[in-house]
N, C-alpha and C. Protein backbone atom coordinates (compact mmCIF):
# COMPACT_ATOMS: atom_id res chain seq x y z
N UNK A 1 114.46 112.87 93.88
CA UNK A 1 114.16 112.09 95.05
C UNK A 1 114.88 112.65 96.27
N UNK A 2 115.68 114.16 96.47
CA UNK A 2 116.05 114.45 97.27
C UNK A 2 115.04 114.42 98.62
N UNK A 3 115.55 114.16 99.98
CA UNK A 3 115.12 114.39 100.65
C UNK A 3 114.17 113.00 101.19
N UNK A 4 113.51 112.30 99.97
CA UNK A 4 113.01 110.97 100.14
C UNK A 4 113.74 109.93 100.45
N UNK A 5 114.53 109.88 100.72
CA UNK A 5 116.14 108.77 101.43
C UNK A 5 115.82 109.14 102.68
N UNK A 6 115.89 110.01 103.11
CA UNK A 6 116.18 110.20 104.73
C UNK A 6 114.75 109.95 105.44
N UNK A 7 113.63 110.36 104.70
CA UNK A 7 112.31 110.40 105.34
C UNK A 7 112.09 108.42 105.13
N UNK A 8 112.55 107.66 104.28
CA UNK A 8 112.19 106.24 103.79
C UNK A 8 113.34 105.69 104.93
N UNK A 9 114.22 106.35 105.35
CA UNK A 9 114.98 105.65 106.54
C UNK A 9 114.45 105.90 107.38
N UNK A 10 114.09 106.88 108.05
CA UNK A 10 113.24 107.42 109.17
C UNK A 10 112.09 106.42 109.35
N UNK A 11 111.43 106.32 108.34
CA UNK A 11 110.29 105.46 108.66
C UNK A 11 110.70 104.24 108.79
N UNK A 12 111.29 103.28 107.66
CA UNK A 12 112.06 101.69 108.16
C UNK A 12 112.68 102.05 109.46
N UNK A 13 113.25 102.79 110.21
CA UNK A 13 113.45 102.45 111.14
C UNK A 13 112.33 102.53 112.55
N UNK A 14 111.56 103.54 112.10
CA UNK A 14 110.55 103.43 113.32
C UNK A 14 109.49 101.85 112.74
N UNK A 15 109.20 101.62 111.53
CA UNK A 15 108.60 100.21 111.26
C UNK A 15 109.30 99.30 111.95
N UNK A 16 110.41 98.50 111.89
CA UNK A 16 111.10 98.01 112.49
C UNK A 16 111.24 98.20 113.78
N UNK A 17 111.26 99.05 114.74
CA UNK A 17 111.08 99.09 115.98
C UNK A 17 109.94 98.70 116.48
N UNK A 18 108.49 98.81 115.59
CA UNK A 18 107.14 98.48 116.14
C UNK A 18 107.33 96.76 115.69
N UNK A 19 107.71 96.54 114.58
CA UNK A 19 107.39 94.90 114.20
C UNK A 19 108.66 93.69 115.32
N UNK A 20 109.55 94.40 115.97
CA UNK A 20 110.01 93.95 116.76
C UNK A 20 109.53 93.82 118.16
N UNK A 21 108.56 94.86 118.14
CA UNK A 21 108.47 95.09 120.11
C UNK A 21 106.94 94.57 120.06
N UNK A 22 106.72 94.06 118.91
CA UNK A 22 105.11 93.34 118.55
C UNK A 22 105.26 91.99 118.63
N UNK A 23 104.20 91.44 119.54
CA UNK A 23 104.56 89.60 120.25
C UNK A 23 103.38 89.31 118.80
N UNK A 24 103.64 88.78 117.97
CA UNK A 24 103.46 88.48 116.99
C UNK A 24 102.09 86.82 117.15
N UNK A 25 102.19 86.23 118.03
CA UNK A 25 102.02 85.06 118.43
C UNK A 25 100.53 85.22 119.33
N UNK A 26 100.22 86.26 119.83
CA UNK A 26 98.75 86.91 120.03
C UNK A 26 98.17 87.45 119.08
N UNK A 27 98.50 87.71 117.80
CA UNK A 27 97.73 88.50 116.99
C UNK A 27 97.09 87.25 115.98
N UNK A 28 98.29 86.43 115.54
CA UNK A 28 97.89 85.60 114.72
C UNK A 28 98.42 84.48 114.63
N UNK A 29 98.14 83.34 114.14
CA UNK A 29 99.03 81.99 114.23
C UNK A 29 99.71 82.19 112.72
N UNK A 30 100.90 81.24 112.99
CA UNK A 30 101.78 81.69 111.93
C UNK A 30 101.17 81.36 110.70
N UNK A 31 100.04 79.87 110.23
CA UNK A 31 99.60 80.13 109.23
C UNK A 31 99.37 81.06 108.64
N UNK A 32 98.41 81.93 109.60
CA UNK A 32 97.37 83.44 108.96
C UNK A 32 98.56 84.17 109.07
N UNK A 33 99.55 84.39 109.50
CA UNK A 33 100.18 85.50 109.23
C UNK A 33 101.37 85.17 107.95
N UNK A 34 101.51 84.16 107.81
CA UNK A 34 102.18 83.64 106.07
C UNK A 34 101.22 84.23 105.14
N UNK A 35 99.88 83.90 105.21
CA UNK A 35 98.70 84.05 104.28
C UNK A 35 99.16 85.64 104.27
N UNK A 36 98.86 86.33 105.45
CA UNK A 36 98.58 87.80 105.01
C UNK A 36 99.86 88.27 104.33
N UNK A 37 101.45 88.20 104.70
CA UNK A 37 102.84 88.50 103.98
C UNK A 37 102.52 87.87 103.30
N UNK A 38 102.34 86.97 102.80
CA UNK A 38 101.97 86.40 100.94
C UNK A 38 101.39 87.45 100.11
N UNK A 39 99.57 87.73 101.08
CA UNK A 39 98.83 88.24 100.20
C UNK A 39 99.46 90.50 100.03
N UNK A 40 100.13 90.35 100.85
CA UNK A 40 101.47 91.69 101.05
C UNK A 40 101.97 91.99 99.67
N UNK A 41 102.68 90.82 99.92
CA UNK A 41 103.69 90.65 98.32
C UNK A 41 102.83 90.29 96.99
N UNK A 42 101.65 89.64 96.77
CA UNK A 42 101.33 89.99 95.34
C UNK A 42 100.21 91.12 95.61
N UNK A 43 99.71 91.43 96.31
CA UNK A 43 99.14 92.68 96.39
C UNK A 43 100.32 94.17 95.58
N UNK A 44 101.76 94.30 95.83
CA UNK A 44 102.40 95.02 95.77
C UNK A 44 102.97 94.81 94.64
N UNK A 45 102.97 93.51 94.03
CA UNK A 45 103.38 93.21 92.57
C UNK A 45 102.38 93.87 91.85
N UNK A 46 101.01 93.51 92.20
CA UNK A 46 99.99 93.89 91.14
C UNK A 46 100.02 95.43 90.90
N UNK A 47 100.19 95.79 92.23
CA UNK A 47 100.04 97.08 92.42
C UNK A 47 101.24 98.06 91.67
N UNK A 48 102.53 97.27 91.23
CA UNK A 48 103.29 97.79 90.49
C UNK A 48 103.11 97.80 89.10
N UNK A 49 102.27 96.88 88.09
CA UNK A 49 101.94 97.04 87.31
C UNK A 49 101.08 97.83 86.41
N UNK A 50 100.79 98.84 87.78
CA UNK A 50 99.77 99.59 87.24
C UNK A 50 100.18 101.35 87.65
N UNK A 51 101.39 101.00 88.16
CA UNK A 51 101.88 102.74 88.18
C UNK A 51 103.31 101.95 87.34
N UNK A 52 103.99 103.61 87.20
CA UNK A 52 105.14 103.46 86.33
C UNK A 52 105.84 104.53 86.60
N UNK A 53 105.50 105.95 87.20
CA UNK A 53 106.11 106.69 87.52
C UNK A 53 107.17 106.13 88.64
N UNK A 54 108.02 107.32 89.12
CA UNK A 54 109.07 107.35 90.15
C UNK A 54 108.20 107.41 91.24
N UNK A 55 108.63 107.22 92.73
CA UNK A 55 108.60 107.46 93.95
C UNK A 55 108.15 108.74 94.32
N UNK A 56 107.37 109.26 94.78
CA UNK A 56 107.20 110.60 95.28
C UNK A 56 106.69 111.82 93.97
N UNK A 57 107.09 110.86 92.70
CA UNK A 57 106.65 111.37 91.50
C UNK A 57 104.66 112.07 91.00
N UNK A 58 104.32 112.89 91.22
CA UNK A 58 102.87 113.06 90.69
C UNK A 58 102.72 113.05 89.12
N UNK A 59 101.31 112.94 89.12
CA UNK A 59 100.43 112.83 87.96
C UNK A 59 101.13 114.04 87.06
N UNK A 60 101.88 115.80 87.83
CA UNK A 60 102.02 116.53 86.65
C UNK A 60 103.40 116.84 86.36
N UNK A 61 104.44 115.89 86.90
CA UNK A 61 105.71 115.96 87.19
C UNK A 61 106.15 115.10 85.73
């Protein structure tokens, strides 16, 4: 996983700069935007059940 630390910080930090400087309150009302981070998080559960490799890991690694 060398090298994948620094590029996974790089990006959380530019994510975080956009989800901050984003007025959140024009896009969606907080209901729909609970619904969609809900549907985020078991989307990403499911989605873990079905890989098993590492991070950055391929099909011939």
């Amino acid at each position: 996983m060398k090298g994948y630390r620094t590029l996974a910080l790089n990006l959380a930090a530019a994510l975080l700069g956009v989800l901050i400087a984003t007025d959140w309150t024009t896009l969606a009302d907080p209901r729909t935007a609970g619904a969609i981070v809900t549907a985020l998080g078991v989307a990403n559960t499911v989605l873990r059940f079905f890989t098993d490799g590492p991070v950055g890991g391929g099909e011939g690694r």
